[in-house]
PDB file of N, CA and C in Angstrom:
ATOM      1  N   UNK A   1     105.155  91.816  88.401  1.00  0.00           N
ATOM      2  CA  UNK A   1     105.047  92.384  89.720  1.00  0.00           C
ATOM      3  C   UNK A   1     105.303  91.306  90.781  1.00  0.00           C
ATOM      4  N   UNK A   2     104.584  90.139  90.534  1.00  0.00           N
ATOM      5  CA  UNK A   2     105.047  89.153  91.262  1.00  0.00           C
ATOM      6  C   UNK A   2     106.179  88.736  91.398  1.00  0.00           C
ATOM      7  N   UNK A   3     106.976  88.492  90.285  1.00  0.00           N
ATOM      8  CA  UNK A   3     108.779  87.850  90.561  1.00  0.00           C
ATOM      9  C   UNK A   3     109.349  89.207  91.299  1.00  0.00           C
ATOM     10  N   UNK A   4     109.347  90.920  90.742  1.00  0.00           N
ATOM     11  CA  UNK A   4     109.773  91.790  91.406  1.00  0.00           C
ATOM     12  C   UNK A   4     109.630  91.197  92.658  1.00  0.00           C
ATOM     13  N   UNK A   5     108.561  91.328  93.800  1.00  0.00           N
ATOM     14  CA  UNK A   5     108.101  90.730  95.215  1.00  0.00           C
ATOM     15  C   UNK A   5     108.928  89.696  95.296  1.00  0.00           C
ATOM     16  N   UNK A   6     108.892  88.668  94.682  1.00  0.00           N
ATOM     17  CA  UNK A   6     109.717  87.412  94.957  1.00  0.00           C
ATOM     18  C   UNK A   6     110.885  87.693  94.918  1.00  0.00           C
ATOM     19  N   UNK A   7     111.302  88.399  94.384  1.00  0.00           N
ATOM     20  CA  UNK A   7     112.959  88.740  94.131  1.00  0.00           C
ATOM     21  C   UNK A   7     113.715  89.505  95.649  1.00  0.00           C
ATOM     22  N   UNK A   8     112.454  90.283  96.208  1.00  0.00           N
ATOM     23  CA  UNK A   8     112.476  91.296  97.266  1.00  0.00           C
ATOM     24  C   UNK A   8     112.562  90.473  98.270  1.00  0.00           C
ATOM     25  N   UNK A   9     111.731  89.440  98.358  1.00  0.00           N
ATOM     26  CA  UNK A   9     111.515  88.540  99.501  1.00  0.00           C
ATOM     27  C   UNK A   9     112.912  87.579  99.768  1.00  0.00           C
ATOM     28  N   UNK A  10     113.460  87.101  98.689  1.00  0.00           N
ATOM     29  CA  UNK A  10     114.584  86.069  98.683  1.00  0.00           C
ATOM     30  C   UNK A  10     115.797  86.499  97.562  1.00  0.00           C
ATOM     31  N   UNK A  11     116.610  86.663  98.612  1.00  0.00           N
ATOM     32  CA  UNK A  11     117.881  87.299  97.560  1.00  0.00           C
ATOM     33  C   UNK A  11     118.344  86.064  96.487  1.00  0.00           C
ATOM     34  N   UNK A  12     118.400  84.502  97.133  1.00  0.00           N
ATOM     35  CA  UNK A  12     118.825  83.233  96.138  1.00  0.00           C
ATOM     36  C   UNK A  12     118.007  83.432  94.831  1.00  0.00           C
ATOM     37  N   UNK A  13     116.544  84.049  94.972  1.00  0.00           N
ATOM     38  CA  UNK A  13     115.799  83.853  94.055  1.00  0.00           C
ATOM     39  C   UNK A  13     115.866  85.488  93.140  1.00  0.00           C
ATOM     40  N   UNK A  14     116.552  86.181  93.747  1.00  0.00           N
ATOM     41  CA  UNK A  14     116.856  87.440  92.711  1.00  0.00           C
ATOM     42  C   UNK A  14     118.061  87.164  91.822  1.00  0.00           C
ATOM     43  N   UNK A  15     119.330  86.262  92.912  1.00  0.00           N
ATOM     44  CA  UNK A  15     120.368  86.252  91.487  1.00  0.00           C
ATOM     45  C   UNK A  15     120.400  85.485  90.669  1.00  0.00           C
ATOM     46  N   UNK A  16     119.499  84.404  91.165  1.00  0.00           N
ATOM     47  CA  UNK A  16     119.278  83.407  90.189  1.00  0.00           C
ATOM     48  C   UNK A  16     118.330  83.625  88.854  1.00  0.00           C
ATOM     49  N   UNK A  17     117.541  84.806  89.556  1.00  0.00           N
ATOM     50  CA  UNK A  17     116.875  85.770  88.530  1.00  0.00           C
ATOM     51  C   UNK A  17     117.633  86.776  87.333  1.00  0.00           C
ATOM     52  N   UNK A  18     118.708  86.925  87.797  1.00  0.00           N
ATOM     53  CA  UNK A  18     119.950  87.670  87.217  1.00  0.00           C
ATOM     54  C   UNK A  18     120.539  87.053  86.598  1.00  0.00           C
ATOM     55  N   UNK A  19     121.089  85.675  86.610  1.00  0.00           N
ATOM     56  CA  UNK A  19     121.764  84.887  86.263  1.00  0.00           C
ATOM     57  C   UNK A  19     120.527  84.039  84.865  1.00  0.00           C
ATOM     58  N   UNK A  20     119.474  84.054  85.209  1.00  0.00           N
ATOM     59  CA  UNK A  20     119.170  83.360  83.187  1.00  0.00           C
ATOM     60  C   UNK A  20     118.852  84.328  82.783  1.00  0.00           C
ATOM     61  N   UNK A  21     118.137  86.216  83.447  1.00  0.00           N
ATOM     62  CA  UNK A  21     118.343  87.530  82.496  1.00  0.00           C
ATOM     63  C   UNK A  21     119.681  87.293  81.841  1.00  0.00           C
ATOM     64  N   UNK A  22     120.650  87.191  82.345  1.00  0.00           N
ATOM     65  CA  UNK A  22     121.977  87.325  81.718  1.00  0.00           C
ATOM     66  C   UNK A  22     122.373  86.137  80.830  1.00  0.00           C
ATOM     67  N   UNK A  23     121.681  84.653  80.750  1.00  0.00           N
ATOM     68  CA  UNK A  23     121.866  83.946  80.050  1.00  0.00           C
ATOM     69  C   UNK A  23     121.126  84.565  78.565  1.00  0.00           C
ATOM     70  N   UNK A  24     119.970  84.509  78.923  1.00  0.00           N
ATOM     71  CA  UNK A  24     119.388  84.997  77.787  1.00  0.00           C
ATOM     72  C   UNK A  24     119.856  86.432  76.505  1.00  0.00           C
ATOM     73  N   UNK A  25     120.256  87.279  77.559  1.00  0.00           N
ATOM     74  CA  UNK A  25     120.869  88.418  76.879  1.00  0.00           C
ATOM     75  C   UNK A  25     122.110  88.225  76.127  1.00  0.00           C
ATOM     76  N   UNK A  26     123.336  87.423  76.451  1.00  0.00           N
ATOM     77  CA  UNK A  26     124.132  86.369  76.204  1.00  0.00           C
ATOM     78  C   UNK A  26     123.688  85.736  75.192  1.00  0.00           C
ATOM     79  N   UNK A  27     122.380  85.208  75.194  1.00  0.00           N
ATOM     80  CA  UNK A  27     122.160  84.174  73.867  1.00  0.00           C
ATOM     81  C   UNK A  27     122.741  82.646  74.290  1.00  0.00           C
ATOM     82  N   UNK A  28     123.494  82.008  75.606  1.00  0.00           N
ATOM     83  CA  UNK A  28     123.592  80.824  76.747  1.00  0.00           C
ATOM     84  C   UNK A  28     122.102  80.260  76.420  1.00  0.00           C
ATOM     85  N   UNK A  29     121.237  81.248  76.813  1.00  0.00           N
ATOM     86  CA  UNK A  29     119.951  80.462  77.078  1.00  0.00           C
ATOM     87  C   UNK A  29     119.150  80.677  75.886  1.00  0.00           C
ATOM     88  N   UNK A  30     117.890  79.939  75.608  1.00  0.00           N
ATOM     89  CA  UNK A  30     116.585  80.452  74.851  1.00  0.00           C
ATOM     90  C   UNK A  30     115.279  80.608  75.495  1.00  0.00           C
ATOM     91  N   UNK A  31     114.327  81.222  74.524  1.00  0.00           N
ATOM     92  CA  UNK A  31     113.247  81.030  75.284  1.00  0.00           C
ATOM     93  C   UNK A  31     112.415  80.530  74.450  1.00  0.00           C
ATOM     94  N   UNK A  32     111.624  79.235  74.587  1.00  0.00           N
ATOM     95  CA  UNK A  32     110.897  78.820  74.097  1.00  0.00           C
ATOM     96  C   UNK A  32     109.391  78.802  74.245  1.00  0.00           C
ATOM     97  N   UNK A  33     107.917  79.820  73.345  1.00  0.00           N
ATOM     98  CA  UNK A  33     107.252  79.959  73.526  1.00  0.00           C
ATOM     99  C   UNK A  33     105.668  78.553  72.930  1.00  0.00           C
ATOM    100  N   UNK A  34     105.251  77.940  73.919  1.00  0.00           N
ATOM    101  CA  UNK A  34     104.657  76.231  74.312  1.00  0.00           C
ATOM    102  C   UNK A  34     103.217  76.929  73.983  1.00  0.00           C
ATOM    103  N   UNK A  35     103.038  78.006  73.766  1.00  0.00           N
ATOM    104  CA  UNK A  35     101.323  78.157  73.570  1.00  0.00           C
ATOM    105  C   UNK A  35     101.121  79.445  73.372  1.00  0.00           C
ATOM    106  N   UNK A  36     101.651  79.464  71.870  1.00  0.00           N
ATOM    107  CA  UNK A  36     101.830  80.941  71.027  1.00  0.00           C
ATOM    108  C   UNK A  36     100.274  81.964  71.122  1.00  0.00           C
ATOM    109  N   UNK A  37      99.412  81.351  71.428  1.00  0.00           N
ATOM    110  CA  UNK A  37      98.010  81.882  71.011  1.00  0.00           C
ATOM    111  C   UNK A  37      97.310  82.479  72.819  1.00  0.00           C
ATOM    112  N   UNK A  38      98.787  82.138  73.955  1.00  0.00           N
ATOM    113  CA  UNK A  38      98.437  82.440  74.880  1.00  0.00           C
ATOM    114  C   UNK A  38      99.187  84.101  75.033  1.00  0.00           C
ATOM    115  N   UNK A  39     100.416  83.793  74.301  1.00  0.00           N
ATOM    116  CA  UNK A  39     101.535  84.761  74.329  1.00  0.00           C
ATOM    117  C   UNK A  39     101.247  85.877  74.570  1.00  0.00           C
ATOM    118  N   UNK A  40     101.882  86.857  75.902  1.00  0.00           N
ATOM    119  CA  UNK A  40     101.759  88.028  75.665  1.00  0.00           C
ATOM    120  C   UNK A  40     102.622  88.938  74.441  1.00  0.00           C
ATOM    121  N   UNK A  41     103.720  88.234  74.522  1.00  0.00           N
ATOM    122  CA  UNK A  41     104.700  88.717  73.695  1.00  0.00           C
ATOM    123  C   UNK A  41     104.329  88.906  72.043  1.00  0.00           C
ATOM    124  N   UNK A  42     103.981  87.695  71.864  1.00  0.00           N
ATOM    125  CA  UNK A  42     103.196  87.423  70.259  1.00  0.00           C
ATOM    126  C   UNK A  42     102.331  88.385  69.947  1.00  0.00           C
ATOM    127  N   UNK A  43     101.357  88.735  70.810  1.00  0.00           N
ATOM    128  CA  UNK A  43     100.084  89.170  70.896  1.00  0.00           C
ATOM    129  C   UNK A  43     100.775  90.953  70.386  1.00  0.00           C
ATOM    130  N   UNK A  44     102.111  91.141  70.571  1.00  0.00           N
ATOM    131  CA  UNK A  44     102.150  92.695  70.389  1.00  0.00           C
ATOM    132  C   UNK A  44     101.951  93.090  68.697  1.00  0.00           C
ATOM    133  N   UNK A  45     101.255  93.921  68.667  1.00  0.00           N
ATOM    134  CA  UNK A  45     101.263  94.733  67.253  1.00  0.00           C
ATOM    135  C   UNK A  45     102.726  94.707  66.650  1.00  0.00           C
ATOM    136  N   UNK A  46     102.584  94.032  65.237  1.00  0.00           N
ATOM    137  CA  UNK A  46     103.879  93.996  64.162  1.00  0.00           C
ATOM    138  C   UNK A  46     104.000  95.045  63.543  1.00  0.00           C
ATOM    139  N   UNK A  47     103.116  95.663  63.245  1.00  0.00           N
ATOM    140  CA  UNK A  47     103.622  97.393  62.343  1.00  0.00           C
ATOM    141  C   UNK A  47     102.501  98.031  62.828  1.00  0.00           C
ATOM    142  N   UNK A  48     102.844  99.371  62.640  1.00  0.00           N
ATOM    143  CA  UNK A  48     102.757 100.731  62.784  1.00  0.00           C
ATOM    144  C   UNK A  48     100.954 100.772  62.833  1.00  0.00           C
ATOM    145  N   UNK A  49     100.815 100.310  61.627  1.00  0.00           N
ATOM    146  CA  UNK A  49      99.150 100.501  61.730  1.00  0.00           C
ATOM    147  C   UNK A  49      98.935  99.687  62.324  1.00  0.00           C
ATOM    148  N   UNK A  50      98.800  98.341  63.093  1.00  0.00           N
ATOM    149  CA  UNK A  50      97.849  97.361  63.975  1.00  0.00           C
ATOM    150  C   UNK A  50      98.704  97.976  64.957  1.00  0.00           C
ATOM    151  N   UNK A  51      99.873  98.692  65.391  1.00  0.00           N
ATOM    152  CA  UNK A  51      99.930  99.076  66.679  1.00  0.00           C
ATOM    153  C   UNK A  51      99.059 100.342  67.137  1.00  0.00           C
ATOM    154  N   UNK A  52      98.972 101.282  65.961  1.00  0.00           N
ATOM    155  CA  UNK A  52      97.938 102.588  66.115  1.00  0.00           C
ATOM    156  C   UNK A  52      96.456 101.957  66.348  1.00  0.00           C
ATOM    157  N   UNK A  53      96.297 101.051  65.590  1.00  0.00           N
ATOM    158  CA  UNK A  53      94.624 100.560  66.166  1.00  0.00           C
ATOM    159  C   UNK A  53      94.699 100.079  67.505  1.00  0.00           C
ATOM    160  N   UNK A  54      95.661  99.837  67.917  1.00  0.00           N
ATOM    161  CA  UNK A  54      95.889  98.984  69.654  1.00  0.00           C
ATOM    162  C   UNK A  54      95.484 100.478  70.344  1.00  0.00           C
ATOM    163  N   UNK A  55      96.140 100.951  70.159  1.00  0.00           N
ATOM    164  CA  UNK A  55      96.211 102.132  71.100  1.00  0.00           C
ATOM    165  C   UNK A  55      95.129 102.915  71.084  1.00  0.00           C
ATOM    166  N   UNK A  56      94.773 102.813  69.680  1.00  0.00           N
ATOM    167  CA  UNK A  56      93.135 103.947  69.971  1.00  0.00           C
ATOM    168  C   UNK A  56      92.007 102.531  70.641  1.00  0.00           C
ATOM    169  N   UNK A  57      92.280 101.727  70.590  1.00  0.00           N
ATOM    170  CA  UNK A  57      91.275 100.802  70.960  1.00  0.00           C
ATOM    171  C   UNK A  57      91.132 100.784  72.398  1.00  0.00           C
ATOM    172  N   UNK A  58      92.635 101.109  73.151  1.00  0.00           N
ATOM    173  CA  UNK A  58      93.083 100.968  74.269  1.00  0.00           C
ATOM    174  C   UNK A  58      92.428 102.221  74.916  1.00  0.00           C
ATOM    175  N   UNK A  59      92.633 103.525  74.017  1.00  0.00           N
ATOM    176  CA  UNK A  59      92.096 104.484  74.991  1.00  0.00           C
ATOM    177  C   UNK A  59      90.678 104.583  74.911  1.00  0.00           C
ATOM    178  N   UNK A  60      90.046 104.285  74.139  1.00  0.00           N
ATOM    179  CA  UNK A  60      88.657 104.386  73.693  1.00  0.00           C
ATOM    180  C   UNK A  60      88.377 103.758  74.987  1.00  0.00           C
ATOM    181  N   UNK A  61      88.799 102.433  75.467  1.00  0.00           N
ATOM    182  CA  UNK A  61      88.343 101.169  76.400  1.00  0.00           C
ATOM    183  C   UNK A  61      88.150 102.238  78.138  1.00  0.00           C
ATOM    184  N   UNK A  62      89.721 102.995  77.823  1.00  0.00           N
ATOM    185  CA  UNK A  62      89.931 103.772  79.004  1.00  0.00           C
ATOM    186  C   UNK A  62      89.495 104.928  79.386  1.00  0.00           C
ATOM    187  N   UNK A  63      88.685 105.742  78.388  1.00  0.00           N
ATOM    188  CA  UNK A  63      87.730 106.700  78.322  1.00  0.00           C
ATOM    189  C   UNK A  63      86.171 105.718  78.539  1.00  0.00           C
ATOM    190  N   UNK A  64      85.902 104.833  78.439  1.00  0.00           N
ATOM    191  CA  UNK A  64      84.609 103.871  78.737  1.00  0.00           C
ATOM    192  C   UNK A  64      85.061 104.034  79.818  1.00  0.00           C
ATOM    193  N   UNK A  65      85.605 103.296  80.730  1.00  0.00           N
ATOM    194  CA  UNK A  65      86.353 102.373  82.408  1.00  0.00           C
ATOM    195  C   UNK A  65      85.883 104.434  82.685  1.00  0.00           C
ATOM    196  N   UNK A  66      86.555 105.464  82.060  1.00  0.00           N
ATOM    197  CA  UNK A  66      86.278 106.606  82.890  1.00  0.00           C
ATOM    198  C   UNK A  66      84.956 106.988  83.366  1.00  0.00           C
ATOM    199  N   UNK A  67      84.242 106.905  82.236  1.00  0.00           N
ATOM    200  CA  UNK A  67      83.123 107.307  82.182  1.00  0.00           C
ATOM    201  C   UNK A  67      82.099 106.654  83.483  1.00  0.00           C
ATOM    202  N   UNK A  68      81.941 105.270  83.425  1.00  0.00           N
ATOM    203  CA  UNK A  68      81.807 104.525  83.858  1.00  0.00           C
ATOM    204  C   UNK A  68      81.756 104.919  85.464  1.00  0.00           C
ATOM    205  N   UNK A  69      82.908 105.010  85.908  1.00  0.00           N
ATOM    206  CA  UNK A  69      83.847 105.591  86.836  1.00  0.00           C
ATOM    207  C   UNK A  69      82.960 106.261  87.830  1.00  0.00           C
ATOM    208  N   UNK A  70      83.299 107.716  86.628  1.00  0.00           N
ATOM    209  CA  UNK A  70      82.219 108.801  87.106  1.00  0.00           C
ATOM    210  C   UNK A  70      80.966 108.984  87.276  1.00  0.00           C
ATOM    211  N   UNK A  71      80.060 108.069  86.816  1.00  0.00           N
ATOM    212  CA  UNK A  71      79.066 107.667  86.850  1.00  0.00           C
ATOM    213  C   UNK A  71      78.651 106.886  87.930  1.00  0.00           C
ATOM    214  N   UNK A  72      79.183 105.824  88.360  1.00  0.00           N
ATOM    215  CA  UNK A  72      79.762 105.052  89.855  1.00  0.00           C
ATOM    216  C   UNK A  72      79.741 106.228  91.066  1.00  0.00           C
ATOM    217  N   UNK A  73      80.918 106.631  90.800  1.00  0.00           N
ATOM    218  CA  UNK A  73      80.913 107.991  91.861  1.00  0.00           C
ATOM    219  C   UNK A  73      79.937 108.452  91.991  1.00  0.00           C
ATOM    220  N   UNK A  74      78.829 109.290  90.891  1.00  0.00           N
ATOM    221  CA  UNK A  74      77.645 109.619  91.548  1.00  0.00           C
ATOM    222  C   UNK A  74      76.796 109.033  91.824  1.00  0.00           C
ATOM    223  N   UNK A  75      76.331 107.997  91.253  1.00  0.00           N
ATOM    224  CA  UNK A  75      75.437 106.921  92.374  1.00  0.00           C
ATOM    225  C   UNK A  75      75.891 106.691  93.624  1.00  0.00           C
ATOM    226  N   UNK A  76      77.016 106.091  93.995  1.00  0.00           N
ATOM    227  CA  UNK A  76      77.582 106.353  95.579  1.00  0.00           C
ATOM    228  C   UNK A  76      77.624 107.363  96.539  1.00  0.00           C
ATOM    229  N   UNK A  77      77.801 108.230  95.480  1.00  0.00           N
ATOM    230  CA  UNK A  77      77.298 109.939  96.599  1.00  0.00           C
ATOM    231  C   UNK A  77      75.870 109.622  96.469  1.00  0.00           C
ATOM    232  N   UNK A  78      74.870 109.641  95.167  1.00  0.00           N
ATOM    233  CA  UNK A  78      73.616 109.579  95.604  1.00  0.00           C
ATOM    234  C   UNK A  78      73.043 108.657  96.836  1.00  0.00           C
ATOM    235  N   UNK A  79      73.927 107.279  96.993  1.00  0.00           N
ATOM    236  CA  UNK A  79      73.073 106.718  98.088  1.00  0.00           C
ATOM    237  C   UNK A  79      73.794 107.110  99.547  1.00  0.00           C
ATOM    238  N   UNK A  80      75.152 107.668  99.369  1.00  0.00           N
ATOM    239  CA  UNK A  80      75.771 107.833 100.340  1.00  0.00           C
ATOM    240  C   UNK A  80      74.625 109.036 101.222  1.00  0.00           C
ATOM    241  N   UNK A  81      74.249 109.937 100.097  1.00  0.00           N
ATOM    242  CA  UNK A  81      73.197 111.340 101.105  1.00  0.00           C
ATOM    243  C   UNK A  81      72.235 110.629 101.211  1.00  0.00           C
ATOM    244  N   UNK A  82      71.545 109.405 101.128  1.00  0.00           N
ATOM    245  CA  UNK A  82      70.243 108.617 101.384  1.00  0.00           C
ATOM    246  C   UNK A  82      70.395 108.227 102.679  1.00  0.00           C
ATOM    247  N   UNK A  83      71.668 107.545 102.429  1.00  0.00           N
ATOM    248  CA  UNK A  83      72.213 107.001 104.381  1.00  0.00           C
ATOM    249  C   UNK A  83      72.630 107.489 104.970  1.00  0.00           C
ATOM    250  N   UNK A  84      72.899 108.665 104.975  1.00  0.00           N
ATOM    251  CA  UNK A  84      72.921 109.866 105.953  1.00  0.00           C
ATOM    252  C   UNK A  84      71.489 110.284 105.988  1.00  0.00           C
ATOM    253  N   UNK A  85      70.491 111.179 105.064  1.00  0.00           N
ATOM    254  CA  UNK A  85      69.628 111.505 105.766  1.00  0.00           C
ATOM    255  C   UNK A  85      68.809 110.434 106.024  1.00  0.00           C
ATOM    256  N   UNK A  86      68.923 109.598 106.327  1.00  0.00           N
ATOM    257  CA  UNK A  86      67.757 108.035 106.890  1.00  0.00           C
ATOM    258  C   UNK A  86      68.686 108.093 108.380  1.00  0.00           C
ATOM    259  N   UNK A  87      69.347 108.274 108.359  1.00  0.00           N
ATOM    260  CA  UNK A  87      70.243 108.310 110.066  1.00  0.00           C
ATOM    261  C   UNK A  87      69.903 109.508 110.863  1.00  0.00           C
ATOM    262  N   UNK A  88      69.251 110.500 110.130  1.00  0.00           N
ATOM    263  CA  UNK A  88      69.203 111.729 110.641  1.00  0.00           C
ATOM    264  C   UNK A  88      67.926 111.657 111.970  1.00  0.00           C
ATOM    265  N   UNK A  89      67.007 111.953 112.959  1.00  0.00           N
ATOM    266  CA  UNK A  89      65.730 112.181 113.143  1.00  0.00           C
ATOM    267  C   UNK A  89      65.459 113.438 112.376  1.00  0.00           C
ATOM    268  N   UNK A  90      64.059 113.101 112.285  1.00  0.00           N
ATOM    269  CA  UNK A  90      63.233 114.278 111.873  1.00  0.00           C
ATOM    270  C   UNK A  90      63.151 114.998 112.899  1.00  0.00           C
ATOM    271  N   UNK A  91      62.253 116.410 112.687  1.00  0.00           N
ATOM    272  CA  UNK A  91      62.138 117.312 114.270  1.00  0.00           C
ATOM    273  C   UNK A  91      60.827 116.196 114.624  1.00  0.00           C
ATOM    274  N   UNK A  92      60.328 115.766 114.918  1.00  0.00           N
ATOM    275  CA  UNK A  92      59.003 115.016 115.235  1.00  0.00           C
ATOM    276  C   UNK A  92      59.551 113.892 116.197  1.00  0.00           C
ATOM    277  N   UNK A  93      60.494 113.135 115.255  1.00  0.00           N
ATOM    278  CA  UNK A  93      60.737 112.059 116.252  1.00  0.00           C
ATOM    279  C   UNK A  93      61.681 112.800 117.159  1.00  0.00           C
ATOM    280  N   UNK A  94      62.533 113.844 116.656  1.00  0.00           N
ATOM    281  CA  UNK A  94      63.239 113.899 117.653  1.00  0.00           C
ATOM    282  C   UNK A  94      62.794 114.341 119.286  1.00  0.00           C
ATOM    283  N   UNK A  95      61.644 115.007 118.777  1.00  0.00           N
ATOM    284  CA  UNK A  95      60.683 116.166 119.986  1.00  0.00           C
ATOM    285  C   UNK A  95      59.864 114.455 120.785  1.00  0.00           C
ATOM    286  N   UNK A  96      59.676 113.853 120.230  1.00  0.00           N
ATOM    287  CA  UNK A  96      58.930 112.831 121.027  1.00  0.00           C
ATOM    288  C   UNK A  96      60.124 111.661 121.400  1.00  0.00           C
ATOM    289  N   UNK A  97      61.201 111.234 121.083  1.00  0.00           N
ATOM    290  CA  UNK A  97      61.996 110.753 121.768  1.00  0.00           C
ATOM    291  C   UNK A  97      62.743 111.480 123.034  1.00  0.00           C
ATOM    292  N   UNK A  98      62.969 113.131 122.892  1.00  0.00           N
ATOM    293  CA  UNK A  98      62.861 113.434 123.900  1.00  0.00           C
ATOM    294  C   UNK A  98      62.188 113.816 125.215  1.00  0.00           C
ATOM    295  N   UNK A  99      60.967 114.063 125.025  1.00  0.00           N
ATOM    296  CA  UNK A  99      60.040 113.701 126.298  1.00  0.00           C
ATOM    297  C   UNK A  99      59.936 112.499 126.448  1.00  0.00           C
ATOM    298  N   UNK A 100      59.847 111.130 125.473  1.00  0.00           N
ATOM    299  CA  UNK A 100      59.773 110.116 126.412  1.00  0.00           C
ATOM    300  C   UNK A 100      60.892 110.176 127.164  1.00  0.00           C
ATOM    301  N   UNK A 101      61.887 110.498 126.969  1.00  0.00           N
ATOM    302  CA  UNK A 101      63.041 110.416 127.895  1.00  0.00           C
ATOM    303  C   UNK A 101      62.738 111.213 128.830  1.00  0.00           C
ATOM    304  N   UNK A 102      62.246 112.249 128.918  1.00  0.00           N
ATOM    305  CA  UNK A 102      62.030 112.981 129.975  1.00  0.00           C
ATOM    306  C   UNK A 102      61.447 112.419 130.980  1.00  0.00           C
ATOM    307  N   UNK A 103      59.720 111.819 130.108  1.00  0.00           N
ATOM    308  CA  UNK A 103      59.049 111.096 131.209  1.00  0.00           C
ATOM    309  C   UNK A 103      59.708 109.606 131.979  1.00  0.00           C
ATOM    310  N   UNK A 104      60.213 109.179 131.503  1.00  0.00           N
ATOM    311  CA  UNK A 104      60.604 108.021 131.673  1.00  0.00           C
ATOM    312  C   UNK A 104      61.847 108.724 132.598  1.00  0.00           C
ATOM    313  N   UNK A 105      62.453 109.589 132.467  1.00  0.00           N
ATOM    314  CA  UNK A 105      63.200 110.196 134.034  1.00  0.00           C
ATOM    315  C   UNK A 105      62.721 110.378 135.231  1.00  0.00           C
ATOM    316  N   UNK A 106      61.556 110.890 134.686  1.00  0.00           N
ATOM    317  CA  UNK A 106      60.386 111.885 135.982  1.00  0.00           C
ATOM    318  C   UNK A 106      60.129 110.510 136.845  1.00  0.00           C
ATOM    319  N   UNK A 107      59.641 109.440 135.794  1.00  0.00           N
ATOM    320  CA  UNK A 107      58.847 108.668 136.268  1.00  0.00           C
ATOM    321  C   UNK A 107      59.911 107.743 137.485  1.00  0.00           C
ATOM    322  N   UNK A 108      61.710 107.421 136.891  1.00  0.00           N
ATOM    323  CA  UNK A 108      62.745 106.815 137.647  1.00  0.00           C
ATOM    324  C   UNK A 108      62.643 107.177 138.816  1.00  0.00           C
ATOM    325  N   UNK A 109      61.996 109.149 138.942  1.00  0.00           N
ATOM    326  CA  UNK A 109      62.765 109.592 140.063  1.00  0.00           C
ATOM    327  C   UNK A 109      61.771 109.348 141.402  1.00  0.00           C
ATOM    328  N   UNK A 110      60.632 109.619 140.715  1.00  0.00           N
ATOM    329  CA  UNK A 110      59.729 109.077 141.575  1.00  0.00           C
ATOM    330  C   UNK A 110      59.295 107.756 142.301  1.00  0.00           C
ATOM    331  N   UNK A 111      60.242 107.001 141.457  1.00  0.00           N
ATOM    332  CA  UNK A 111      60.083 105.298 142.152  1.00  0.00           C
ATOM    333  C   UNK A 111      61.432 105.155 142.856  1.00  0.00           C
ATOM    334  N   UNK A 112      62.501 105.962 143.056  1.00  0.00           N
ATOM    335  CA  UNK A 112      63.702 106.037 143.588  1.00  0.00           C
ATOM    336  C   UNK A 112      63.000 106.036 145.489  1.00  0.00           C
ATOM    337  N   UNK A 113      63.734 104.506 146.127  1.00  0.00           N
ATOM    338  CA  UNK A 113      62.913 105.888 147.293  1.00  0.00           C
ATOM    339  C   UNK A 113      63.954 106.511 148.142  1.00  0.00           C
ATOM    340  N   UNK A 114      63.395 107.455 148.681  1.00  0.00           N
ATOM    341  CA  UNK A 114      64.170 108.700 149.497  1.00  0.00           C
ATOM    342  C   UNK A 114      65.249 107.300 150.344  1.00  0.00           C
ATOM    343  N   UNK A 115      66.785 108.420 150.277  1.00  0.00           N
ATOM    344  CA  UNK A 115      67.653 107.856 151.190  1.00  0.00           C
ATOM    345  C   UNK A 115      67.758 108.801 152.851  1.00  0.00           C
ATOM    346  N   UNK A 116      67.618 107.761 153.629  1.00  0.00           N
ATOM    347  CA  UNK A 116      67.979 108.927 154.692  1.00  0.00           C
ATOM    348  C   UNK A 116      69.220 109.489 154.965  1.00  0.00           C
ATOM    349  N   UNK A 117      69.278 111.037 155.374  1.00  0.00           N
ATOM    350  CA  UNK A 117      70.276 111.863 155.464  1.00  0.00           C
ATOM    351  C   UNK A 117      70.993 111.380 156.808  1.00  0.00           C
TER     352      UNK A 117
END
């Protein structure tokens, strides 16, 4: 994914990208693998049966990651409706935050003093 991007970003560095694909395909170039036990390439299943165990191993992994998943999701909705109703007022506070506001109006208007007309 990265060389794709790099390739996108700088055209010198796409044909030059083209140019050892094409050595190699050619057989011009080789490729020499310096740390076989890192290899992705190595690492692929040689026959039929260690490739069938890859794959059920693979989905087994990806039915876990699902599960998982979905499980995630509902804890996040569970705390997501926690922090919503904790944001909410109750009727209580709400009935007493609004008269203090009230009073605390009454009280502005009365320390306002009269302008003359």
């Amino acid at each position: 994914m990265a060389v794709f991007f790099a390739r996108w970003l700088d055209v010198k560095f796409a044909v030059w990208c083209d140019m050892v694909i094409d050595d190699l395909l050619r057989g011009k170039a080789e490729v020499t693998i310096t740390k076989p036990e890192e290899s992705a390439v190595l690492a692929l299943p040689k026959d039929l049966p260690s490739a069938l165990r890859a794959l059920a191993d693979s989905v087994e992994l990806q039915e876990k990651l699902k599960a998982q998943t979905v499980e995630q999701a509902k804890q996040i909705d569970h705390l997501a409706s926690l922090m919503t109703v904790n944001n909410f007022l109750t009727k209580h506070d709400y009935q007493h935050q609004t008269s203090r506001n009230r009073r605390y109006h009454h009280q502005d208007r009365l320390r306002r003093p009269l302008l003359p007309e």
